[in-house]
C-alpha atoms as a PDB file:
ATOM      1  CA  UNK A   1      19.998 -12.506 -54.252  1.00  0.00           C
ATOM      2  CA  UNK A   2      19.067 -15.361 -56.811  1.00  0.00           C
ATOM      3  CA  UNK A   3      22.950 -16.468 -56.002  1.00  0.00           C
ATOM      4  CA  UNK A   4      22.839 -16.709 -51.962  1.00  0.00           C
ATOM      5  CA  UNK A   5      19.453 -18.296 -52.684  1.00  0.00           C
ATOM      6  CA  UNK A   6      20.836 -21.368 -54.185  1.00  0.00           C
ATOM      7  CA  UNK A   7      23.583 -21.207 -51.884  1.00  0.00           C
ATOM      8  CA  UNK A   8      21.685 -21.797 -49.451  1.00  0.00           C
ATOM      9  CA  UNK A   9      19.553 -24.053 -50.917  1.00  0.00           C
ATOM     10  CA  UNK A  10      22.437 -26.049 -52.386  1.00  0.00           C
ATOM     11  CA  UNK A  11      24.289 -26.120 -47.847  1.00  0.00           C
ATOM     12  CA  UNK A  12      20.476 -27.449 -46.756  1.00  0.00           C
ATOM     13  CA  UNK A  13      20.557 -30.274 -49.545  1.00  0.00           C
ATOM     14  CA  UNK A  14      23.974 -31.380 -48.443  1.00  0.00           C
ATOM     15  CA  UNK A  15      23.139 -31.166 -44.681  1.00  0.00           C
ATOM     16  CA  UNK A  16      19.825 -33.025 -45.260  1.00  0.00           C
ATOM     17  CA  UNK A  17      21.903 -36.106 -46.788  1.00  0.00           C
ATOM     18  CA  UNK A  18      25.207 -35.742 -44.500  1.00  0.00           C
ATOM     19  CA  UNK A  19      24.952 -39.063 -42.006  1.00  0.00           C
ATOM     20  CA  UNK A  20      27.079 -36.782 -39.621  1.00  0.00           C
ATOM     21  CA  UNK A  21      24.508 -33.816 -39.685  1.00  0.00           C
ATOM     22  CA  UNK A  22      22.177 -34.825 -36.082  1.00  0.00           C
ATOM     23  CA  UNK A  23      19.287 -36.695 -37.528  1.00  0.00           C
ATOM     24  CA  UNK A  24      16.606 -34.267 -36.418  1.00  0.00           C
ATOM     25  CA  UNK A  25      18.580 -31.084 -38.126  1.00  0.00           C
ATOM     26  CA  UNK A  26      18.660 -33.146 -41.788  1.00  0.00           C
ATOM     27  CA  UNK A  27      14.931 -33.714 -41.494  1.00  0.00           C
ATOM     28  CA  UNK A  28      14.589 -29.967 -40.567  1.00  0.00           C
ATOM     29  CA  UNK A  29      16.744 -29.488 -43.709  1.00  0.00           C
ATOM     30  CA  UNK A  30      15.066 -31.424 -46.170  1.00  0.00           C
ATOM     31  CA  UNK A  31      11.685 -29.990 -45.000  1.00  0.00           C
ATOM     32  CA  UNK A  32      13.424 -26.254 -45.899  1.00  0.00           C
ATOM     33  CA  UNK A  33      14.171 -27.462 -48.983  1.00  0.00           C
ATOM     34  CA  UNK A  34      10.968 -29.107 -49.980  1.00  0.00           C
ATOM     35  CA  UNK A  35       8.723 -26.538 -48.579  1.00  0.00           C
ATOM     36  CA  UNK A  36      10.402 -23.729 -50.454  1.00  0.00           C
ATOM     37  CA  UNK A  37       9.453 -25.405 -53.368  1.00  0.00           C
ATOM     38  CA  UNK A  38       5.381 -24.609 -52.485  1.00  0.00           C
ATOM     39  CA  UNK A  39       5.646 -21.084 -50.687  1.00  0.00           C
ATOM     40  CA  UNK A  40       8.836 -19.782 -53.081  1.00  0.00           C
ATOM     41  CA  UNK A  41       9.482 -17.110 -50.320  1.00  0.00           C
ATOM     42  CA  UNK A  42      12.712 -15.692 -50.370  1.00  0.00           C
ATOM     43  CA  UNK A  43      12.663 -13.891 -46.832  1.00  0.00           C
ATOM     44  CA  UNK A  44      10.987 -16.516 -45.286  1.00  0.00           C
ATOM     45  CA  UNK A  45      13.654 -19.497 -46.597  1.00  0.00           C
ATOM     46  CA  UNK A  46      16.646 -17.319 -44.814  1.00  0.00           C
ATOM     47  CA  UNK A  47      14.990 -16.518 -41.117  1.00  0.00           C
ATOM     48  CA  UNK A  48      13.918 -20.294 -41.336  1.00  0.00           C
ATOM     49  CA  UNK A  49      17.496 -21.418 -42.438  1.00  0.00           C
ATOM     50  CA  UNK A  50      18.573 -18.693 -39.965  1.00  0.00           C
ATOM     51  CA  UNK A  51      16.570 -20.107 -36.897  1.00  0.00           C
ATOM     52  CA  UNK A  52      17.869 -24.150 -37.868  1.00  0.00           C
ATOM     53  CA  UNK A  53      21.801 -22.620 -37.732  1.00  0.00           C
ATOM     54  CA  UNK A  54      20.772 -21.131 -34.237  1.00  0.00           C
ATOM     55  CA  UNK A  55      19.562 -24.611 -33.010  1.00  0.00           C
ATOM     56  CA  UNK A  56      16.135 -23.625 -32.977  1.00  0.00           C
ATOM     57  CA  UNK A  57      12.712 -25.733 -33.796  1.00  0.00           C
ATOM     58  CA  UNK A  58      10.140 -24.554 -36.344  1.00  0.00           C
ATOM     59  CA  UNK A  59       8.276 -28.076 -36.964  1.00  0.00           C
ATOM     60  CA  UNK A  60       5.938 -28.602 -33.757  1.00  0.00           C
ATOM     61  CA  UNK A  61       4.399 -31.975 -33.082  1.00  0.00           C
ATOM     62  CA  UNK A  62       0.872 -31.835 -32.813  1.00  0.00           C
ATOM     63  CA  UNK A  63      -0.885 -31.488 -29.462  1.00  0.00           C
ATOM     64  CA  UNK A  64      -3.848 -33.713 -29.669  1.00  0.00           C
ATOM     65  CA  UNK A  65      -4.071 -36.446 -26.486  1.00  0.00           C
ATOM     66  CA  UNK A  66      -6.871 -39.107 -25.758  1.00  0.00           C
ATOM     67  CA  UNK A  67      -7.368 -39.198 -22.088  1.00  0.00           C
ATOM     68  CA  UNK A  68     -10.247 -39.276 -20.167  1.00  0.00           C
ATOM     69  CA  UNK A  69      -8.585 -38.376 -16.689  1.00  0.00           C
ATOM     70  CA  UNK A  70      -8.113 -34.842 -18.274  1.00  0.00           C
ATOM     71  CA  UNK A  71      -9.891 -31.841 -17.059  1.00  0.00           C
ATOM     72  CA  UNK A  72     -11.216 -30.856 -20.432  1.00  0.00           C
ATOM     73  CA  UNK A  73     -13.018 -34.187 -20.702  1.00  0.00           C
ATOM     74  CA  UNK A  74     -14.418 -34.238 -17.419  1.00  0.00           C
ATOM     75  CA  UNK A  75     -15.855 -30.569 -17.439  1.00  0.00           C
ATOM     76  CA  UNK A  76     -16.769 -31.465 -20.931  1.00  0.00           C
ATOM     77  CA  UNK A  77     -20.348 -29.883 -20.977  1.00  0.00           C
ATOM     78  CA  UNK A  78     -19.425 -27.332 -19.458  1.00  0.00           C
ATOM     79  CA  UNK A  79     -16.491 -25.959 -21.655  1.00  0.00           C
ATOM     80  CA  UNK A  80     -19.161 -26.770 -24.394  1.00  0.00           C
ATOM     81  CA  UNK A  81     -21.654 -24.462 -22.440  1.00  0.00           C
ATOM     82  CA  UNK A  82     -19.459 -21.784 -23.078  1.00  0.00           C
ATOM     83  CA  UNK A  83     -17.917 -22.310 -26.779  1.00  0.00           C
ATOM     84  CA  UNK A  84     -21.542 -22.373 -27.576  1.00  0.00           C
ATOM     85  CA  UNK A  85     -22.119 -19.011 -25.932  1.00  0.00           C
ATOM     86  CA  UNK A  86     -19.289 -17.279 -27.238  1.00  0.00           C
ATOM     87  CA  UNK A  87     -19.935 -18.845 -30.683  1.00  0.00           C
ATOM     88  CA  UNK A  88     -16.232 -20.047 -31.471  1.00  0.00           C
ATOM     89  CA  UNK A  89     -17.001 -23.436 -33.681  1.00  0.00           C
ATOM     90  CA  UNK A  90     -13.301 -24.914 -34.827  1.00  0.00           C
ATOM     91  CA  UNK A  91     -11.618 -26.464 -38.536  1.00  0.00           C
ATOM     92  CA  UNK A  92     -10.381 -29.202 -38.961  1.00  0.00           C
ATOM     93  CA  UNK A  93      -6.734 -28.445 -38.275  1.00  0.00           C
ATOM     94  CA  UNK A  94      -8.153 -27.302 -34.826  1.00  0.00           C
ATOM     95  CA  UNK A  95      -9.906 -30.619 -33.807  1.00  0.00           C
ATOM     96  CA  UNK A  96      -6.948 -32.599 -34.974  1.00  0.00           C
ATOM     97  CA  UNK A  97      -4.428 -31.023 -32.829  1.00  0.00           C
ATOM     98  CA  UNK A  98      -2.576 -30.131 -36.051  1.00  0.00           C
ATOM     99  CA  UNK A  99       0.176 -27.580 -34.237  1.00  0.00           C
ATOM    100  CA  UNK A 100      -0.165 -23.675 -34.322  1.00  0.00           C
ATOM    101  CA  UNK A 101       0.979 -22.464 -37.389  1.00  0.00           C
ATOM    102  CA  UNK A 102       1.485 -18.374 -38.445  1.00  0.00           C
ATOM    103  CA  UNK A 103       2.904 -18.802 -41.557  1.00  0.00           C
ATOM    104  CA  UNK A 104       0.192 -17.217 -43.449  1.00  0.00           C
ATOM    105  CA  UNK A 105       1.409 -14.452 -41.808  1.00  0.00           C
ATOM    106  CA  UNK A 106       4.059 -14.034 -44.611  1.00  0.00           C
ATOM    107  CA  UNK A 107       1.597 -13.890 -47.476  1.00  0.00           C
ATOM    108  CA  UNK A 108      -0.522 -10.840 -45.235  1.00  0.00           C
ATOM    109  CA  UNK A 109      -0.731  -7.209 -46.673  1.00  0.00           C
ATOM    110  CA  UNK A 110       1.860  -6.274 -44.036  1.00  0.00           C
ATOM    111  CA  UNK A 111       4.760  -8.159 -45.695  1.00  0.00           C
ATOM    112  CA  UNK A 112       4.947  -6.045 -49.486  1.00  0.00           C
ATOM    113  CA  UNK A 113       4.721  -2.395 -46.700  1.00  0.00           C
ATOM    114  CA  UNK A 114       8.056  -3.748 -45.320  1.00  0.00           C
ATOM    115  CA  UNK A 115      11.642  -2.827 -46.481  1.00  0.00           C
ATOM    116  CA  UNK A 116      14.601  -3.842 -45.842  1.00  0.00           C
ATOM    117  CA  UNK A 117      16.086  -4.923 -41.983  1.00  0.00           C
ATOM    118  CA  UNK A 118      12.272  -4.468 -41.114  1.00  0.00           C
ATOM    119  CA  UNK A 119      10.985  -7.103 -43.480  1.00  0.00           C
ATOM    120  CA  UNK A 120      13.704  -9.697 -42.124  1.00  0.00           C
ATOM    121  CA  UNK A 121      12.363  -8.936 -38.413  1.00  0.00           C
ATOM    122  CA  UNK A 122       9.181  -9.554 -39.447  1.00  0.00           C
ATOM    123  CA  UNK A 123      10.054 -13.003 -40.300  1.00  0.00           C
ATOM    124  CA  UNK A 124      11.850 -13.434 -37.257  1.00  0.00           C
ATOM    125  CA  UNK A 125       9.020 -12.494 -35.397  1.00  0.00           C
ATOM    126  CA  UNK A 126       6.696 -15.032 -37.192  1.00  0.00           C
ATOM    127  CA  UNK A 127       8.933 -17.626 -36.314  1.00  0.00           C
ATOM    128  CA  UNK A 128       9.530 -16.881 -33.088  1.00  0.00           C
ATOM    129  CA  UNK A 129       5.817 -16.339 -31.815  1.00  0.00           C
ATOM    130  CA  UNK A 130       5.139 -19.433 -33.652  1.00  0.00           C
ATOM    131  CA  UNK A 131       7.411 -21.126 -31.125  1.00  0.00           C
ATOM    132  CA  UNK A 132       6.238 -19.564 -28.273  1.00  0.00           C
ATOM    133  CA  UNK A 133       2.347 -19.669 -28.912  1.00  0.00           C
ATOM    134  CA  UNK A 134       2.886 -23.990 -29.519  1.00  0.00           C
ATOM    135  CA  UNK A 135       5.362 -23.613 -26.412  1.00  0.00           C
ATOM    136  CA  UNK A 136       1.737 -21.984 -24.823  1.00  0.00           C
ATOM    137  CA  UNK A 137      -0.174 -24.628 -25.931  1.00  0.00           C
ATOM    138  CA  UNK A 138       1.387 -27.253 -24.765  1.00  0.00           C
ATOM    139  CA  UNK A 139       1.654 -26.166 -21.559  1.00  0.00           C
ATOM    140  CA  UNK A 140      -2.448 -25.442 -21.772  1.00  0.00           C
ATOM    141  CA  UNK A 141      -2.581 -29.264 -23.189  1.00  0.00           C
ATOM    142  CA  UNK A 142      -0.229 -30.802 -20.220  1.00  0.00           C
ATOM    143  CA  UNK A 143      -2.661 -28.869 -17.730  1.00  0.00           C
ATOM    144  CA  UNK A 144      -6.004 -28.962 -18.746  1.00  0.00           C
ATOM    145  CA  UNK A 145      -5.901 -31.671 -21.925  1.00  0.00           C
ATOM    146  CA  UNK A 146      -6.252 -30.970 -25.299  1.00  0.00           C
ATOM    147  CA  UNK A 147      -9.356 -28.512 -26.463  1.00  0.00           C
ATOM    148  CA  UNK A 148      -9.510 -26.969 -29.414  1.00  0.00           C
ATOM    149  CA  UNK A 149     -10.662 -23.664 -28.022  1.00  0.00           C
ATOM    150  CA  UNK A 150      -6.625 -23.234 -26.584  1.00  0.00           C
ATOM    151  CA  UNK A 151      -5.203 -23.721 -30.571  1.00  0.00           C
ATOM    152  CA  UNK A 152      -7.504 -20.947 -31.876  1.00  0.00           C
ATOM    153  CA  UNK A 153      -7.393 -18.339 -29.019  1.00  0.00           C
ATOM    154  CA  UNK A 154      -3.616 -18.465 -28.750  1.00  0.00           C
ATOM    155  CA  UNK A 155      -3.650 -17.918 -32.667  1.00  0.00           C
ATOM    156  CA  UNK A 156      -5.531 -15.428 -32.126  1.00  0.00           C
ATOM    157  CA  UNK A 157      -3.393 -13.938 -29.738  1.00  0.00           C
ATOM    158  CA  UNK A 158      -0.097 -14.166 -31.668  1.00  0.00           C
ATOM    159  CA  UNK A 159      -1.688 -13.179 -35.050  1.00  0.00           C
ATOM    160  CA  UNK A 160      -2.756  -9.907 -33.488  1.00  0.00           C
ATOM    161  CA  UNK A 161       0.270  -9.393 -31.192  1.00  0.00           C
ATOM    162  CA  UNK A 162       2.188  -9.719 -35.008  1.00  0.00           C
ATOM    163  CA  UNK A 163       0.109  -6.800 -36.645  1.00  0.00           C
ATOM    164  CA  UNK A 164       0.579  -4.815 -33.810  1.00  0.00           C
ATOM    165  CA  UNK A 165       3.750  -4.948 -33.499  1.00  0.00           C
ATOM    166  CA  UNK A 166       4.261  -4.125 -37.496  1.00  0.00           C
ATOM    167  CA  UNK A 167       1.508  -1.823 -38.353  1.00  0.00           C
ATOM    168  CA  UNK A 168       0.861   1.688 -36.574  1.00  0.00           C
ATOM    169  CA  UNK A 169      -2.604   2.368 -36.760  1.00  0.00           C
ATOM    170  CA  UNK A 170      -2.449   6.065 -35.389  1.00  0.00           C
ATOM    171  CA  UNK A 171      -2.409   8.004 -38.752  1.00  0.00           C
ATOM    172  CA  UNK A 172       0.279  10.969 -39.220  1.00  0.00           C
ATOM    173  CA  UNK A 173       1.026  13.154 -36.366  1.00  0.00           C
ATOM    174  CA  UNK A 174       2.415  16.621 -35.561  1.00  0.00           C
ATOM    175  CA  UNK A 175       4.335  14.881 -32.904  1.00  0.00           C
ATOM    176  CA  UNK A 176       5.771  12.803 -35.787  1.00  0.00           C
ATOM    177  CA  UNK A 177       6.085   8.717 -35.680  1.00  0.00           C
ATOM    178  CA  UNK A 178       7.916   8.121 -32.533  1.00  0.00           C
ATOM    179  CA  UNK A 179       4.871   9.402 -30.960  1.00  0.00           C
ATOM    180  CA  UNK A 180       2.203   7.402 -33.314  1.00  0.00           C
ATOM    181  CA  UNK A 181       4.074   4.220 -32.007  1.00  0.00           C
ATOM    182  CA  UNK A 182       4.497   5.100 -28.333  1.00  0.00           C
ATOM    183  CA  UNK A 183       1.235   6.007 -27.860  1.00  0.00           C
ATOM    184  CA  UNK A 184      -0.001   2.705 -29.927  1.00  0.00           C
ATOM    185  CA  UNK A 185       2.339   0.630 -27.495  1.00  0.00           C
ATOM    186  CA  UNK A 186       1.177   2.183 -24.072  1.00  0.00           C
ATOM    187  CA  UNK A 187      -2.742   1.619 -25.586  1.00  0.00           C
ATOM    188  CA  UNK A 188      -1.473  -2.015 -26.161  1.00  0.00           C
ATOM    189  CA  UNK A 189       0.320  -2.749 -22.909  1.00  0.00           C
ATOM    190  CA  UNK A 190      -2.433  -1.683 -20.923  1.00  0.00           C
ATOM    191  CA  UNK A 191      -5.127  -3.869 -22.900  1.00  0.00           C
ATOM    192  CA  UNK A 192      -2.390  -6.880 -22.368  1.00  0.00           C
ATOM    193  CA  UNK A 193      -3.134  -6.353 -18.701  1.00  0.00           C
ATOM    194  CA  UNK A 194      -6.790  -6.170 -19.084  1.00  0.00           C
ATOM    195  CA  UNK A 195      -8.780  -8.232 -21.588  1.00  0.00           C
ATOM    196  CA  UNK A 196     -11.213  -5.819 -22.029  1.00  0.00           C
ATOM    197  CA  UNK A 197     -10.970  -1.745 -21.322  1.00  0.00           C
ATOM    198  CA  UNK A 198     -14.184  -0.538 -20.266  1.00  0.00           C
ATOM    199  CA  UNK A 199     -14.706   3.180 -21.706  1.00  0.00           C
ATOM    200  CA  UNK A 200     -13.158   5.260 -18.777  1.00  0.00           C
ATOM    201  CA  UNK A 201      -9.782   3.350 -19.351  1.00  0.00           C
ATOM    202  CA  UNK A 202     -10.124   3.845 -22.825  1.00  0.00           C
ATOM    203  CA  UNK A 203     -10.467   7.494 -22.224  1.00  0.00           C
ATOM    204  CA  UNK A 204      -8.048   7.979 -19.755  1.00  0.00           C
ATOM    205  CA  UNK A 205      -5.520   6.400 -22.314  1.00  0.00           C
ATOM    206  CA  UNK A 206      -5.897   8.879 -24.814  1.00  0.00           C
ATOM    207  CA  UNK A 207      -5.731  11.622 -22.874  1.00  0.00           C
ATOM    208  CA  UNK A 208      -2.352  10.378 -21.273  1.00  0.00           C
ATOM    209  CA  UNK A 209      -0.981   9.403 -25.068  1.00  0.00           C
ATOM    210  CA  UNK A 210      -2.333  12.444 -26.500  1.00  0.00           C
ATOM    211  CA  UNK A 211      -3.872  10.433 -29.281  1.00  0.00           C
ATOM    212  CA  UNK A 212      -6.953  11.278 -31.829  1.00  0.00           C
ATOM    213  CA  UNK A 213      -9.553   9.513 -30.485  1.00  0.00           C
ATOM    214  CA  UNK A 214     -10.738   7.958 -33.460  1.00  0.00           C
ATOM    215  CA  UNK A 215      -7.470   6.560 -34.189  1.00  0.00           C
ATOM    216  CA  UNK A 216      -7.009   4.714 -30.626  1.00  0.00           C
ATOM    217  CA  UNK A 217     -10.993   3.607 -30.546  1.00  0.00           C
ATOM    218  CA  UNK A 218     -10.434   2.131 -34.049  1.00  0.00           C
ATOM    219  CA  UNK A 219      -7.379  -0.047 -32.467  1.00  0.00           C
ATOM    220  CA  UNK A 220      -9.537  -1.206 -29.383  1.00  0.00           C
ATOM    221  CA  UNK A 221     -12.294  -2.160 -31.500  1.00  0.00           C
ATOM    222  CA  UNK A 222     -10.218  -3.817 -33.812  1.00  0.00           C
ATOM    223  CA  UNK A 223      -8.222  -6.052 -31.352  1.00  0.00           C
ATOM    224  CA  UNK A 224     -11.420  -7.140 -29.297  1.00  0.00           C
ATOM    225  CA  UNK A 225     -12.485  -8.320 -32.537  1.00  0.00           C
ATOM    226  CA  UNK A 226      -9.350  -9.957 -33.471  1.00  0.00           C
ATOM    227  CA  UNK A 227      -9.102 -11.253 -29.663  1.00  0.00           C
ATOM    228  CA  UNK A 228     -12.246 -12.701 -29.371  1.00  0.00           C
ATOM    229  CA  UNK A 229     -11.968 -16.558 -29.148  1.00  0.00           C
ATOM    230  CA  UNK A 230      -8.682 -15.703 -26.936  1.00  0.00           C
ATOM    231  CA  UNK A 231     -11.234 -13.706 -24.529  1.00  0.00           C
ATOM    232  CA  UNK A 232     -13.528 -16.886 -24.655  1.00  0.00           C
ATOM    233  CA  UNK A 233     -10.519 -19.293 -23.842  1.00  0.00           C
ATOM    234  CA  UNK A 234      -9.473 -17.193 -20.835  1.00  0.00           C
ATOM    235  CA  UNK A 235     -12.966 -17.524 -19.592  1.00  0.00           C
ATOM    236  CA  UNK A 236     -11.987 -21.301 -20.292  1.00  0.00           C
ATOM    237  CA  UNK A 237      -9.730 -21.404 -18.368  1.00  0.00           C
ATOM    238  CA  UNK A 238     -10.926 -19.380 -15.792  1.00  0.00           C
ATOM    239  CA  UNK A 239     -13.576 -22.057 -15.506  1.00  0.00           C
ATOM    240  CA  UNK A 240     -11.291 -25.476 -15.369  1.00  0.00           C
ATOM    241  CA  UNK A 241      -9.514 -24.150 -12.517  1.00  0.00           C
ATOM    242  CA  UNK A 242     -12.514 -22.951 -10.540  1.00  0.00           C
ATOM    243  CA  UNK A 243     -13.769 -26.693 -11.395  1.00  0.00           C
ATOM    244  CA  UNK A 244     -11.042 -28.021 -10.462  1.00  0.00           C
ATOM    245  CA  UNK A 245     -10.284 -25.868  -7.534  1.00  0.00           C
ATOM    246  CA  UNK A 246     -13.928 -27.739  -6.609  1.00  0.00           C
ATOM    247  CA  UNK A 247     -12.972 -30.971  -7.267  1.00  0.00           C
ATOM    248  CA  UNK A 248     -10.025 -31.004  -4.912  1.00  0.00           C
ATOM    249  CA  UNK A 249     -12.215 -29.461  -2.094  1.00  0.00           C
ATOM    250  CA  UNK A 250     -14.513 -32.580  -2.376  1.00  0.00           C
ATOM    251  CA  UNK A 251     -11.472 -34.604  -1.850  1.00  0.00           C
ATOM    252  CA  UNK A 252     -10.129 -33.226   0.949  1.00  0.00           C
ATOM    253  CA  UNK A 253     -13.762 -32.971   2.598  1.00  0.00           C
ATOM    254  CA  UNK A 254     -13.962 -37.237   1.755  1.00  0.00           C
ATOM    255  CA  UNK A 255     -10.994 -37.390   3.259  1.00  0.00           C
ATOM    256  CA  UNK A 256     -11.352 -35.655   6.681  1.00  0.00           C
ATOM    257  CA  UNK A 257     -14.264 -37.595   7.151  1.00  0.00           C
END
């Protein structure tokens, strides 16, 4: 392993310093290169080296914008009104517009329970859902304008979508595994659809997965709690559009006069 490692290492240096290697894949190089220097992760060096020979972006620009034509400035209070009631209060890297990052990820307990084909997926994953929850934002940002509230709840989102998707939390079964996972997967799909099961649904859910009850409640209550500043930015958004849904009514009502 030590071997392909500086392999690999060694064909990034090169590409990072070839003039004929497209400017924006050198600097994507020379950041692999430098930044396994800090994190020293062996995994995570060949899905990110693996991702760059596909073509694909793992540096995001960050999302922040100035404008005061945006909806997020002109509802201001209001999206205020409701951070304050759901208690989400941001970092730094959050009021900056620094980009979505899930990294950390690859230091989590999960990682050292992995072996194998399933540890390499799991870095894919990271990698890709980092992709898609900046993609995510920045479609939030080019709507609504930048608010901090749409960095942490899609974070949220991904982070928890990650664990999910890597740790079973239905202990062992008669039915054996397949069934711990199925039955995990249907519970998730169904609170995808919904952002919060009330208790019936809950119920109904494990009867139809033939679960242990205490094994699916402990996975609802655990992703409300991971989901909760995503809940609060679907309220969000919920709100700009009825605001804004409002704003061009007065319009059109100025107008047909």
């Amino acid at each position: 392993m030590e071997a392909s490692i500086i392999d690999i290492l060694e064909t990034l240096a090169r590409a990072s310093q070839n003039p004929e290697v497209d400017p924006r894949k050198r600097e994507l190089a020379m950041f692999l290169c430098i930044s396994y220097n800090f994190h020293k992760n062996i995994n995570l060096l060949v899905a990110q080296a693996g991702a760059l020979a596909q073509g694909k972006n793992f540096i995001h620009p960050p999302h922040r914008v100035h404008d005061p034509s945006t909806a997020v400035h002109r509802h201001g209070s209001s999206v205020q009104s409701l951070m304050n009631a759901h208690g989400i209060f941001p970092n730094l890297s959050d009021l900056d517009g620094r980009p979505i990052s899930l990294l950390h990820m690859a230091s989590s307990p999960i990682e050292p329970a992995l072996n194998g084909p399933a540890k390499m997926v799991f870095y894919d994953n990271i990698l890709a859902m980092e992709r898609k929850a900046n993609e995510d934002l920045a479609r939030c940002v080019e709507k609504y304008g930048y608010h901090y509230i749409f960095k942490v709840g899609l974070q949220e989102y991904y982070v928890s979508k990650l664990i999910t998707e890597h740790v079973t939390f239905w202990r062992r079964h008669p039915l054996g595994d397949q069934h711990r996972a199925h039955a995990q997967r249907i519970c998730y799909e169904f609170a995808e659809r919904r952002l919060r099961l009330n208790a019936s649904e809950k119920q109904i859910l494990i009867q139809i997965t033939r679960s242990v009850p205490e094994d699916a409640y402990k996975f609802f209550d655990w992703l409300e709690n991971s989901r909760k500043s995503y809940f609060a930015m679907k309220k969000c958004i919920a709100l700009l559009d009825r605001l804004i849904m409002l704003e061009d009514q007065s319009k059109l009502l100025i107008k047909s006069r």
